[in-house]
PDB file of N, CA and C in Angstrom:
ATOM      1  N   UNK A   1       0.831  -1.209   0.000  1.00  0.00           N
ATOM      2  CA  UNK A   1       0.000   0.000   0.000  1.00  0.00           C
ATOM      3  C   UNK A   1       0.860   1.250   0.000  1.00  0.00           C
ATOM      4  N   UNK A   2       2.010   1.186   1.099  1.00  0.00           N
ATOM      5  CA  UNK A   2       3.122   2.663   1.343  1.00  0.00           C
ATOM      6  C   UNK A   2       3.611   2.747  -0.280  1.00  0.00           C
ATOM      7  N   UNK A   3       3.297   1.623  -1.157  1.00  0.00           N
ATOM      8  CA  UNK A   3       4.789   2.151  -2.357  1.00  0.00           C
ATOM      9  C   UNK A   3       3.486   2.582  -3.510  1.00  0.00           C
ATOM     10  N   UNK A   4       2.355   2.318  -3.533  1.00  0.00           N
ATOM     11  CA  UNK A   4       1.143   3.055  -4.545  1.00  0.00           C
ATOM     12  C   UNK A   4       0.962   4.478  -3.668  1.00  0.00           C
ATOM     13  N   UNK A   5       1.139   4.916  -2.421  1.00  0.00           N
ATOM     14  CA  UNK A   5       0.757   6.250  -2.075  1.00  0.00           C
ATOM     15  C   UNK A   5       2.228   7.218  -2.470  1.00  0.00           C
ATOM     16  N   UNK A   6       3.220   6.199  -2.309  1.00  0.00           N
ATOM     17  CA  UNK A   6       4.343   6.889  -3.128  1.00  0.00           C
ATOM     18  C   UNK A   6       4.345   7.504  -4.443  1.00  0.00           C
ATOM     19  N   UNK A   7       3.901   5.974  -5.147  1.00  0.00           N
ATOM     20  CA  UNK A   7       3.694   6.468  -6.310  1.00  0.00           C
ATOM     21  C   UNK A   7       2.837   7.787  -7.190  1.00  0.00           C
ATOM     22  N   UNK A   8       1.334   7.987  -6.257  1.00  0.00           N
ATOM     23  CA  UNK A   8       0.976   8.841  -6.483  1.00  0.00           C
ATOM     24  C   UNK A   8       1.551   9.899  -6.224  1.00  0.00           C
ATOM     25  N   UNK A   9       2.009   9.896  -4.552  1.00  0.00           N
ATOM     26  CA  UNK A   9       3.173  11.891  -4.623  1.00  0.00           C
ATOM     27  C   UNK A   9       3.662  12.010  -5.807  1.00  0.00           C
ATOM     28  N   UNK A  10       4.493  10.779  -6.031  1.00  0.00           N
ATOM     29  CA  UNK A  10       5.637  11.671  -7.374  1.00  0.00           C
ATOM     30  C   UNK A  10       4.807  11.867  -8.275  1.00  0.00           C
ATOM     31  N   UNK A  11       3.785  11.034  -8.573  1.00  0.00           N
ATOM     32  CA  UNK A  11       2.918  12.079  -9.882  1.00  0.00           C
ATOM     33  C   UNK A  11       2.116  13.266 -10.015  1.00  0.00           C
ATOM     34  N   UNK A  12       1.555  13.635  -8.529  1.00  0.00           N
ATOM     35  CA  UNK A  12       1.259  14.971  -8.283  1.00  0.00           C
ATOM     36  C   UNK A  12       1.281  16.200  -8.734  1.00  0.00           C
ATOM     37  N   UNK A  13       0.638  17.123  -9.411  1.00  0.00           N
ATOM     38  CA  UNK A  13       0.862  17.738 -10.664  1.00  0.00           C
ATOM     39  C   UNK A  13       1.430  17.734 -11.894  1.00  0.00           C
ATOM     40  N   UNK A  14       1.692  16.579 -11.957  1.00  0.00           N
ATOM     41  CA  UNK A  14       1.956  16.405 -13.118  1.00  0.00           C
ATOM     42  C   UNK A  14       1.122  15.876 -14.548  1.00  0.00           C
ATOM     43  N   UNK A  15       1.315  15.934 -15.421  1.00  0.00           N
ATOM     44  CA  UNK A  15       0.006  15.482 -16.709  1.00  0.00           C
ATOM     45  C   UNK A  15      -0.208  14.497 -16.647  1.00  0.00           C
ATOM     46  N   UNK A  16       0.302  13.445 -16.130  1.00  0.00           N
ATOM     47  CA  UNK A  16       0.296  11.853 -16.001  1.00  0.00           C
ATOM     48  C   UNK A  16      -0.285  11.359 -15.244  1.00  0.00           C
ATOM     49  N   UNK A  17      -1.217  12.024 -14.547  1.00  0.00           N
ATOM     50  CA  UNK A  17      -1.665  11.753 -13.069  1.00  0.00           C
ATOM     51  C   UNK A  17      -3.222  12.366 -13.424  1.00  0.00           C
ATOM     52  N   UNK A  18      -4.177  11.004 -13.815  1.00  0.00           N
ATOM     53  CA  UNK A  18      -5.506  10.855 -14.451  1.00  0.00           C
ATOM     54  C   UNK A  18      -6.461  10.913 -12.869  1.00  0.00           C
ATOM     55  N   UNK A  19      -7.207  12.076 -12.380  1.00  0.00           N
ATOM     56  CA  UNK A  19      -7.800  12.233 -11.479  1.00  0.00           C
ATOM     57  C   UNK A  19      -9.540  11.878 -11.775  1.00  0.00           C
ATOM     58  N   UNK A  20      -9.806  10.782 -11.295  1.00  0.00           N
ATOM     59  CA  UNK A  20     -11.795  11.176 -11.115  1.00  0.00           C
ATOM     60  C   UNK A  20     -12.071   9.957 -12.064  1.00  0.00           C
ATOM     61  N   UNK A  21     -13.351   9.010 -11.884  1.00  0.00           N
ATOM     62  CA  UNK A  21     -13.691   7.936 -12.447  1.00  0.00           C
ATOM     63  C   UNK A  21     -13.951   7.859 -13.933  1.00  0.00           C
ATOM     64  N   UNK A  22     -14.572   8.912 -14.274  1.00  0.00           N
ATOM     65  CA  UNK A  22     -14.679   9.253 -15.698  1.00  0.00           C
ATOM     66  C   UNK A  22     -13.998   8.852 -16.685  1.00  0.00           C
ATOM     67  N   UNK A  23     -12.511  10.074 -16.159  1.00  0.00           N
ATOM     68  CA  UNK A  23     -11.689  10.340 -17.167  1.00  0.00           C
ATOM     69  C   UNK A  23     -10.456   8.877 -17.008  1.00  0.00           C
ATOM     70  N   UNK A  24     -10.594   8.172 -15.630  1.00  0.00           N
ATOM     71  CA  UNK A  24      -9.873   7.017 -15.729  1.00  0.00           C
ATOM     72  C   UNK A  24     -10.514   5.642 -16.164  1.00  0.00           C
ATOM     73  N   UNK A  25     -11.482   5.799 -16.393  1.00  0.00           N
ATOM     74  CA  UNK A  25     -11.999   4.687 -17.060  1.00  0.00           C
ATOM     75  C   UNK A  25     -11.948   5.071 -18.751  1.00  0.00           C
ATOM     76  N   UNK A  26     -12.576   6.244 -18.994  1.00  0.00           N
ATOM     77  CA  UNK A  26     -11.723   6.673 -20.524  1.00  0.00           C
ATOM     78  C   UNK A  26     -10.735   6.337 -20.988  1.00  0.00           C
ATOM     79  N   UNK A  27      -9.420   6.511 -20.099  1.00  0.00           N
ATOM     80  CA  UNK A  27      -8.186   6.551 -20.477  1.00  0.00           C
ATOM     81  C   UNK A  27      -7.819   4.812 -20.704  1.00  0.00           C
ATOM     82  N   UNK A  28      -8.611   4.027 -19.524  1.00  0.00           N
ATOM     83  CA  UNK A  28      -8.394   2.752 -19.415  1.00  0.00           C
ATOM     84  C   UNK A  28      -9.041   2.133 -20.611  1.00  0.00           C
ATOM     85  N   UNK A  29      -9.853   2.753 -21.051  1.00  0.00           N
ATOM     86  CA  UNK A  29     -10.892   1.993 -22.361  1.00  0.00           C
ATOM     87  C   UNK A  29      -9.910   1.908 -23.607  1.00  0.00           C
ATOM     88  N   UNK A  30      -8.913   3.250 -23.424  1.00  0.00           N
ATOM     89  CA  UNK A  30      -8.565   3.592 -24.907  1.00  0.00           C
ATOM     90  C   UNK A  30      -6.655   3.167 -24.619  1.00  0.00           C
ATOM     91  N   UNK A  31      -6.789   2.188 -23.459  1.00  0.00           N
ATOM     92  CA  UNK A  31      -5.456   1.429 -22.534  1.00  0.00           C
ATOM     93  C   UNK A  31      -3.651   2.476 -22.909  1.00  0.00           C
ATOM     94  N   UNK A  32      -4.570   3.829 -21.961  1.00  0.00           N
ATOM     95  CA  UNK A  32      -3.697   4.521 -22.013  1.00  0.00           C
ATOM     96  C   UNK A  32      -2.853   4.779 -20.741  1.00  0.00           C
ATOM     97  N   UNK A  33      -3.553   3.928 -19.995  1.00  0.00           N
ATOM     98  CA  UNK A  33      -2.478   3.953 -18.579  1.00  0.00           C
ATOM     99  C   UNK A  33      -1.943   2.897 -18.325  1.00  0.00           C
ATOM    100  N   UNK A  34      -0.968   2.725 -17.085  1.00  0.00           N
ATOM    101  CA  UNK A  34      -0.188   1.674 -16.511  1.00  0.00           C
ATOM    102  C   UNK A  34      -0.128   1.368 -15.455  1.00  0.00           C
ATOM    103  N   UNK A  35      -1.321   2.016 -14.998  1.00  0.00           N
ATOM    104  CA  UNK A  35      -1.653   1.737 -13.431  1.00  0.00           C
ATOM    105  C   UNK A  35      -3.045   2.814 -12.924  1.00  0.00           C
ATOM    106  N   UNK A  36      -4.163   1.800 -12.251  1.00  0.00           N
ATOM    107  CA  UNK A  36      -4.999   2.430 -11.567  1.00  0.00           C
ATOM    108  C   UNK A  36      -4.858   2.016 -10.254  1.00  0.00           C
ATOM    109  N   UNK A  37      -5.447   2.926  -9.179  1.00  0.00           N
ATOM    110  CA  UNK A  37      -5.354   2.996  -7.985  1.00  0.00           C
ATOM    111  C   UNK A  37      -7.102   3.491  -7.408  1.00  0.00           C
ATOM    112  N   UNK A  38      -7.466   3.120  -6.337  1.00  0.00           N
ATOM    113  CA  UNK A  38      -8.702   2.850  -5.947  1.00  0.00           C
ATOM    114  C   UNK A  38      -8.721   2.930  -4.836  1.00  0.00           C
ATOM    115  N   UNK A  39      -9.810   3.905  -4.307  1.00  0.00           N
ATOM    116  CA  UNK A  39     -10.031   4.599  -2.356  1.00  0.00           C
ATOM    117  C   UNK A  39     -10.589   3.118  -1.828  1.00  0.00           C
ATOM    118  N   UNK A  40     -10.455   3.300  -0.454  1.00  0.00           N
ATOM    119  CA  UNK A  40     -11.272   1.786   0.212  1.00  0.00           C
ATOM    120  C   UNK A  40     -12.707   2.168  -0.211  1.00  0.00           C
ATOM    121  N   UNK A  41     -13.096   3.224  -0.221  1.00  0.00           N
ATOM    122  CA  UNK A  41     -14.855   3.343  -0.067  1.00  0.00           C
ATOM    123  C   UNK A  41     -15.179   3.662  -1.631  1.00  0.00           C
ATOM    124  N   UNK A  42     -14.258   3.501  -2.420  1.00  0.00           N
ATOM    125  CA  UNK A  42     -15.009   3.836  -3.623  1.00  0.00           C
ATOM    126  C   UNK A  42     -16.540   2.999  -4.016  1.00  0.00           C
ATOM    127  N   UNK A  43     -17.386   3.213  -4.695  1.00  0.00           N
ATOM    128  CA  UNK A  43     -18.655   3.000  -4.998  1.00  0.00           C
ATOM    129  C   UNK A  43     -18.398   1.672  -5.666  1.00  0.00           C
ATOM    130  N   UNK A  44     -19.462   0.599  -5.380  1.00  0.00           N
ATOM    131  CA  UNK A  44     -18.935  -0.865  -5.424  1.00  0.00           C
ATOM    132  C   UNK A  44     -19.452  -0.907  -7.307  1.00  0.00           C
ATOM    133  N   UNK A  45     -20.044  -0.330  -7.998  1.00  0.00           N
ATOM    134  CA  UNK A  45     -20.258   0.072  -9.054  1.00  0.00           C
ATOM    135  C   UNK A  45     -18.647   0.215 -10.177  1.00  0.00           C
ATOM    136  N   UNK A  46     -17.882   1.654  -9.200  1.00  0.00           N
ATOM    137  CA  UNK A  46     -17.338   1.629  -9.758  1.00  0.00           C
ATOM    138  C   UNK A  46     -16.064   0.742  -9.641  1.00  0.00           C
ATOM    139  N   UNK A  47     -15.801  -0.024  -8.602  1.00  0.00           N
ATOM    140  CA  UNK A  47     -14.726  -0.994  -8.780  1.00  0.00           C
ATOM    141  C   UNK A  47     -15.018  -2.248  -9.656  1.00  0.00           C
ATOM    142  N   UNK A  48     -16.239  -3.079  -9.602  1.00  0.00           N
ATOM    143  CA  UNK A  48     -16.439  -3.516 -10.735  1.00  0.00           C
ATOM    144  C   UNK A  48     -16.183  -3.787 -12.218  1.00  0.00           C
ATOM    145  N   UNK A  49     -16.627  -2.063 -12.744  1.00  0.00           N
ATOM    146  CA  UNK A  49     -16.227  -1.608 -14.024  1.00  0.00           C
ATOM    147  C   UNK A  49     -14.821  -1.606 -14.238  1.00  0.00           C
ATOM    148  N   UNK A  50     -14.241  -0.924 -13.084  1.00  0.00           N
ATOM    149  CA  UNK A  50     -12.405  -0.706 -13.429  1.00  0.00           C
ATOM    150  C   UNK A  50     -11.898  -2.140 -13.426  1.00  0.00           C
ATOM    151  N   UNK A  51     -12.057  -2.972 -12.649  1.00  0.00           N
ATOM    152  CA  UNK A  51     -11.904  -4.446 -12.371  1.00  0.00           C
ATOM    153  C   UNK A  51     -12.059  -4.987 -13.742  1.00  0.00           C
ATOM    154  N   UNK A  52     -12.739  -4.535 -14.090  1.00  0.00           N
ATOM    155  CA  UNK A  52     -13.421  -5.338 -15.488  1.00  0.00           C
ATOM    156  C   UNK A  52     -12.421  -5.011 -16.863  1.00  0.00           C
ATOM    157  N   UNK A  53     -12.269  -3.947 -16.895  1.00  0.00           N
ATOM    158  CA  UNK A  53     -11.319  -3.269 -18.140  1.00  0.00           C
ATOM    159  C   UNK A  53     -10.262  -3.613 -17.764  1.00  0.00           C
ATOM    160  N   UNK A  54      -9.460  -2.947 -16.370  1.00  0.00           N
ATOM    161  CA  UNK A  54      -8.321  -3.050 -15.673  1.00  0.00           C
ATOM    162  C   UNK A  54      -7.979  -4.805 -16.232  1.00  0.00           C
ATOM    163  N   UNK A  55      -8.490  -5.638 -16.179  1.00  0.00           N
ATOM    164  CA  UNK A  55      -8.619  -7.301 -16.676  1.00  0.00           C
ATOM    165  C   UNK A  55      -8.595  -7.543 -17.898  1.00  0.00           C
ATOM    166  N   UNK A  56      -9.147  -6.932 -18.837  1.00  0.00           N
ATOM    167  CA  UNK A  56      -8.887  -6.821 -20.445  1.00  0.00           C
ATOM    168  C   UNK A  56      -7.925  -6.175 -21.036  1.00  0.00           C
ATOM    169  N   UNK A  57      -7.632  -4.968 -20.560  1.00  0.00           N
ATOM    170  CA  UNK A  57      -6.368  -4.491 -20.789  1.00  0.00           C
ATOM    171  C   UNK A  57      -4.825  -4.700 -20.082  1.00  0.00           C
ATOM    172  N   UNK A  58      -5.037  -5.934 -19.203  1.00  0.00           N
ATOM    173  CA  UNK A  58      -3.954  -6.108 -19.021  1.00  0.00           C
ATOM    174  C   UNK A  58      -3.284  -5.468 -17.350  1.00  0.00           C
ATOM    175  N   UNK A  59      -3.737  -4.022 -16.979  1.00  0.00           N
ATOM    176  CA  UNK A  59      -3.173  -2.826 -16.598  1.00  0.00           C
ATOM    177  C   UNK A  59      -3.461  -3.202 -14.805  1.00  0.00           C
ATOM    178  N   UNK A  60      -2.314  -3.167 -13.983  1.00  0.00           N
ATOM    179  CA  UNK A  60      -2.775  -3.445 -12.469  1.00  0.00           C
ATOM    180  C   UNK A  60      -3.210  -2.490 -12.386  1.00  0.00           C
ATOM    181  N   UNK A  61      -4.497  -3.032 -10.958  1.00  0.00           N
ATOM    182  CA  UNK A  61      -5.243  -1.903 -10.236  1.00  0.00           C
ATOM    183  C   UNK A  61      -4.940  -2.458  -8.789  1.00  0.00           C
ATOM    184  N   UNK A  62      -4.388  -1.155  -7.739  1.00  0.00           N
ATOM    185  CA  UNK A  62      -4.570  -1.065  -6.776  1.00  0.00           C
ATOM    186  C   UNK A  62      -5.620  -0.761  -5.827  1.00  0.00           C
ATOM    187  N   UNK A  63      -5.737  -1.292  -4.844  1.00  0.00           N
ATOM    188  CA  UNK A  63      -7.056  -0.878  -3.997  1.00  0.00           C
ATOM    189  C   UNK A  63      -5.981  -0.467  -3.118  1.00  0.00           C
ATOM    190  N   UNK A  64      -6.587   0.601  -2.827  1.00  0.00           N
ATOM    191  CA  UNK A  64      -5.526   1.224  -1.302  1.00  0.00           C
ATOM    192  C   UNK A  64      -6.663   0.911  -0.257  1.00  0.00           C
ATOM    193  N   UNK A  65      -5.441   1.138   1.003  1.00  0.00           N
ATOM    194  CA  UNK A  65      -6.053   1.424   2.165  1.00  0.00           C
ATOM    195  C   UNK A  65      -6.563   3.088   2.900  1.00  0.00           C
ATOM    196  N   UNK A  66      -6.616   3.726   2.081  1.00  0.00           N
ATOM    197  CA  UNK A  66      -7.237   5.377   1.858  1.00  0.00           C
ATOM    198  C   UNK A  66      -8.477   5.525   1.796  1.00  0.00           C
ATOM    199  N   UNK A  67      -9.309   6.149   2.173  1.00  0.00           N
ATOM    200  CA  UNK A  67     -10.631   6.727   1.932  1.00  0.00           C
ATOM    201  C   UNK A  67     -10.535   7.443   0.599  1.00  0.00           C
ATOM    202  N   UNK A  68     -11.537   8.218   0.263  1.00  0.00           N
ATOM    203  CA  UNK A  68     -11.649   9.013  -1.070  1.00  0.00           C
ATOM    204  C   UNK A  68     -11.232  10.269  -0.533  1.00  0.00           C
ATOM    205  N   UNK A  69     -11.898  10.623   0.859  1.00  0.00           N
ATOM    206  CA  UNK A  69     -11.179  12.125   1.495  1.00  0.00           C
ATOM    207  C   UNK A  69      -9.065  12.061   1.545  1.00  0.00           C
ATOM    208  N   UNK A  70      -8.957  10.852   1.998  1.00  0.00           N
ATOM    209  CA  UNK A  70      -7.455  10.608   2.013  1.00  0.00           C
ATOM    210  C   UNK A  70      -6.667  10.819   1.153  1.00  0.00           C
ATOM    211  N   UNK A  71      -7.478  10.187  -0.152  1.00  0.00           N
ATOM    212  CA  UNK A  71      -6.793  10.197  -1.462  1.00  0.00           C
ATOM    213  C   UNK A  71      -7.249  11.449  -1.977  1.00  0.00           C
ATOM    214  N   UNK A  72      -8.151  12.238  -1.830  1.00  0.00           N
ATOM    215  CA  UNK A  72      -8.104  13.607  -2.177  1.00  0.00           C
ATOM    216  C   UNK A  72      -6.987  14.751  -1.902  1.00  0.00           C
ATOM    217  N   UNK A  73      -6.606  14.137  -0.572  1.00  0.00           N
ATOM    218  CA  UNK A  73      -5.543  14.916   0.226  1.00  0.00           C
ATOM    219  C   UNK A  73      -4.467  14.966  -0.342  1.00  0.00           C
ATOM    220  N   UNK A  74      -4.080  13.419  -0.482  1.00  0.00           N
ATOM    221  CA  UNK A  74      -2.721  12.742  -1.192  1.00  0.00           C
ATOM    222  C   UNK A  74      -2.767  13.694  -2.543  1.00  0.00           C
ATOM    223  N   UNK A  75      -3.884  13.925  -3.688  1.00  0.00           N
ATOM    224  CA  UNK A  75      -3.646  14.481  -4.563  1.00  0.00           C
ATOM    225  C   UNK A  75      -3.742  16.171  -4.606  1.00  0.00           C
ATOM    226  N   UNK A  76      -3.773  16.486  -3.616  1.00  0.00           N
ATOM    227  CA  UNK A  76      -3.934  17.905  -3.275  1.00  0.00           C
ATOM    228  C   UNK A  76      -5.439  18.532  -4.026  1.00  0.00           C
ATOM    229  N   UNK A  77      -6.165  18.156  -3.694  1.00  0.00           N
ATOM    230  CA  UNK A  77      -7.771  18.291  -4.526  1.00  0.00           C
ATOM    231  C   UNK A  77      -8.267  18.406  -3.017  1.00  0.00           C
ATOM    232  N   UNK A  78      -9.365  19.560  -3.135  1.00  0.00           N
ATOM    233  CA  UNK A  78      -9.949  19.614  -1.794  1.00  0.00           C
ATOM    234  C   UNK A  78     -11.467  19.553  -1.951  1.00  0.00           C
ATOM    235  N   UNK A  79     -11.526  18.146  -2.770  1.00  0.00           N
ATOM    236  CA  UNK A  79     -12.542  17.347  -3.223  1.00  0.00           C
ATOM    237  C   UNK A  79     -12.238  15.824  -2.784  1.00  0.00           C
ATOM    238  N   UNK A  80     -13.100  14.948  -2.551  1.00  0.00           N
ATOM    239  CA  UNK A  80     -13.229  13.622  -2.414  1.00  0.00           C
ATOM    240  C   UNK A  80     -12.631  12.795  -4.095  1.00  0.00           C
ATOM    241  N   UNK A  81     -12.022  11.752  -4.087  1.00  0.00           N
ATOM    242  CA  UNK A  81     -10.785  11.015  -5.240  1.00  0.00           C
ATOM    243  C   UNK A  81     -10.928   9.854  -5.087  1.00  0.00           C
ATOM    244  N   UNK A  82     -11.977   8.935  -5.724  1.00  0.00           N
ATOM    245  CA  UNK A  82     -12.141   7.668  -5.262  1.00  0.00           C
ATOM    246  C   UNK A  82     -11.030   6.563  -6.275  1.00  0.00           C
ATOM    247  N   UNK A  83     -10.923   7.351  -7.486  1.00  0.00           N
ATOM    248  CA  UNK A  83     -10.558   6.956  -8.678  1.00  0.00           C
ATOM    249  C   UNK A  83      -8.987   7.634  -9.212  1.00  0.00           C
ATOM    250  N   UNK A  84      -7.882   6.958  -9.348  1.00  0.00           N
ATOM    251  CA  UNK A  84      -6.968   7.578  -9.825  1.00  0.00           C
ATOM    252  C   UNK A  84      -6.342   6.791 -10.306  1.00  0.00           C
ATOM    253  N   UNK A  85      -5.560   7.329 -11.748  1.00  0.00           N
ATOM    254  CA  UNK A  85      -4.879   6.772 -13.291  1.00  0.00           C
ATOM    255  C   UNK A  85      -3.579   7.446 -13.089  1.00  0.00           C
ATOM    256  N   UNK A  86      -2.161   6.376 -13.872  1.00  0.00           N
ATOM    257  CA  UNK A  86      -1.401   6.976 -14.197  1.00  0.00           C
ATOM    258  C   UNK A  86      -1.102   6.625 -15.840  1.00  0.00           C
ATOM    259  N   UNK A  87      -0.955   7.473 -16.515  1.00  0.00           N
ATOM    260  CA  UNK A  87      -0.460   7.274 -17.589  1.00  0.00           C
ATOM    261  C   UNK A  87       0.801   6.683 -18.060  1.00  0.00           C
ATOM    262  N   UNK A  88       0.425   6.275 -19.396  1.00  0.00           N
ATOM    263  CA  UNK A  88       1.540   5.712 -19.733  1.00  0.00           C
ATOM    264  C   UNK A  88       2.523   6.608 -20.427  1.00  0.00           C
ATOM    265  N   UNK A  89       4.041   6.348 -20.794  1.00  0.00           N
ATOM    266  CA  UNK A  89       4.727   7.851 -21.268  1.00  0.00           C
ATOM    267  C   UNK A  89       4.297   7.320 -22.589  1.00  0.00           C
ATOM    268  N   UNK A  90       4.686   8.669 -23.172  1.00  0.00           N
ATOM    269  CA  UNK A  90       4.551   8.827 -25.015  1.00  0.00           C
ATOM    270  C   UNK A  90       5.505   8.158 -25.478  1.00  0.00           C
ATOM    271  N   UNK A  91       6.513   7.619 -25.307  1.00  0.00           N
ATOM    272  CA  UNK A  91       6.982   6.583 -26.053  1.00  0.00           C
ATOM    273  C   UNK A  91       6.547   5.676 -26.233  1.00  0.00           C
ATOM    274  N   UNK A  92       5.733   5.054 -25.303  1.00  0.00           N
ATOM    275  CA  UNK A  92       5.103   3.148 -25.335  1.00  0.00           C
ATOM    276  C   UNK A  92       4.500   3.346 -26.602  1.00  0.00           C
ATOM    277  N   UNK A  93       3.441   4.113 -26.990  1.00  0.00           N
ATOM    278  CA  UNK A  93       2.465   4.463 -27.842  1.00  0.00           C
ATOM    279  C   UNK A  93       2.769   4.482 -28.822  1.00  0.00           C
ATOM    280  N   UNK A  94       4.401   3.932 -29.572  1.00  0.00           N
ATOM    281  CA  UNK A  94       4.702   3.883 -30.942  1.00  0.00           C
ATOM    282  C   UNK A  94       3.797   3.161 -31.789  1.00  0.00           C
TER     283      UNK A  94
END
């Protein structure tokens, strides 16, 4: 769990760092990331769905031990974050 909350700091403002269920299930549809990460309380709906793609495309998903307020924190959003993507770099994508 300590080395996915790592992982998110270092991506922390940066473009690579896919915030909110939407746009990470988008990104996961069109298997543009290399890692999702998931609050304990996220909506049992949406772990499902990510579970589901996250499995077709290949791509690990973490479940943390974080709330959505926690992981809001972690991403500096002073909004609730049940859902978070990291991208993959622009090279893979040749």
């Amino acid at each position: 769990m300590a080395e996915g909350v790592n992982e998110i700091k270092s991506y922390v403002g940066k473009k690579e760092l896919v915030i909110g269920y939407n746009r990470v299930l988008k990104n996961l549809k069109l298997n543009k990331l290399k890692k999702v990460f998931l609050a304990s309380n996220a909506p049992e709906d949406f772990v499902k769905e990510l579970e589901y793609y996250s499995k077709i495309a290949n791509i690990p998903l973490e479940k943390l031990n974080l709330n959505n307020e926690e992981l809001g924190i972690i991403c500096k959003k002073q909004f609730l974050v049940s859902t978070v993507g990291i991208l993959k770099e622009k090279e893979d994508s040749k």
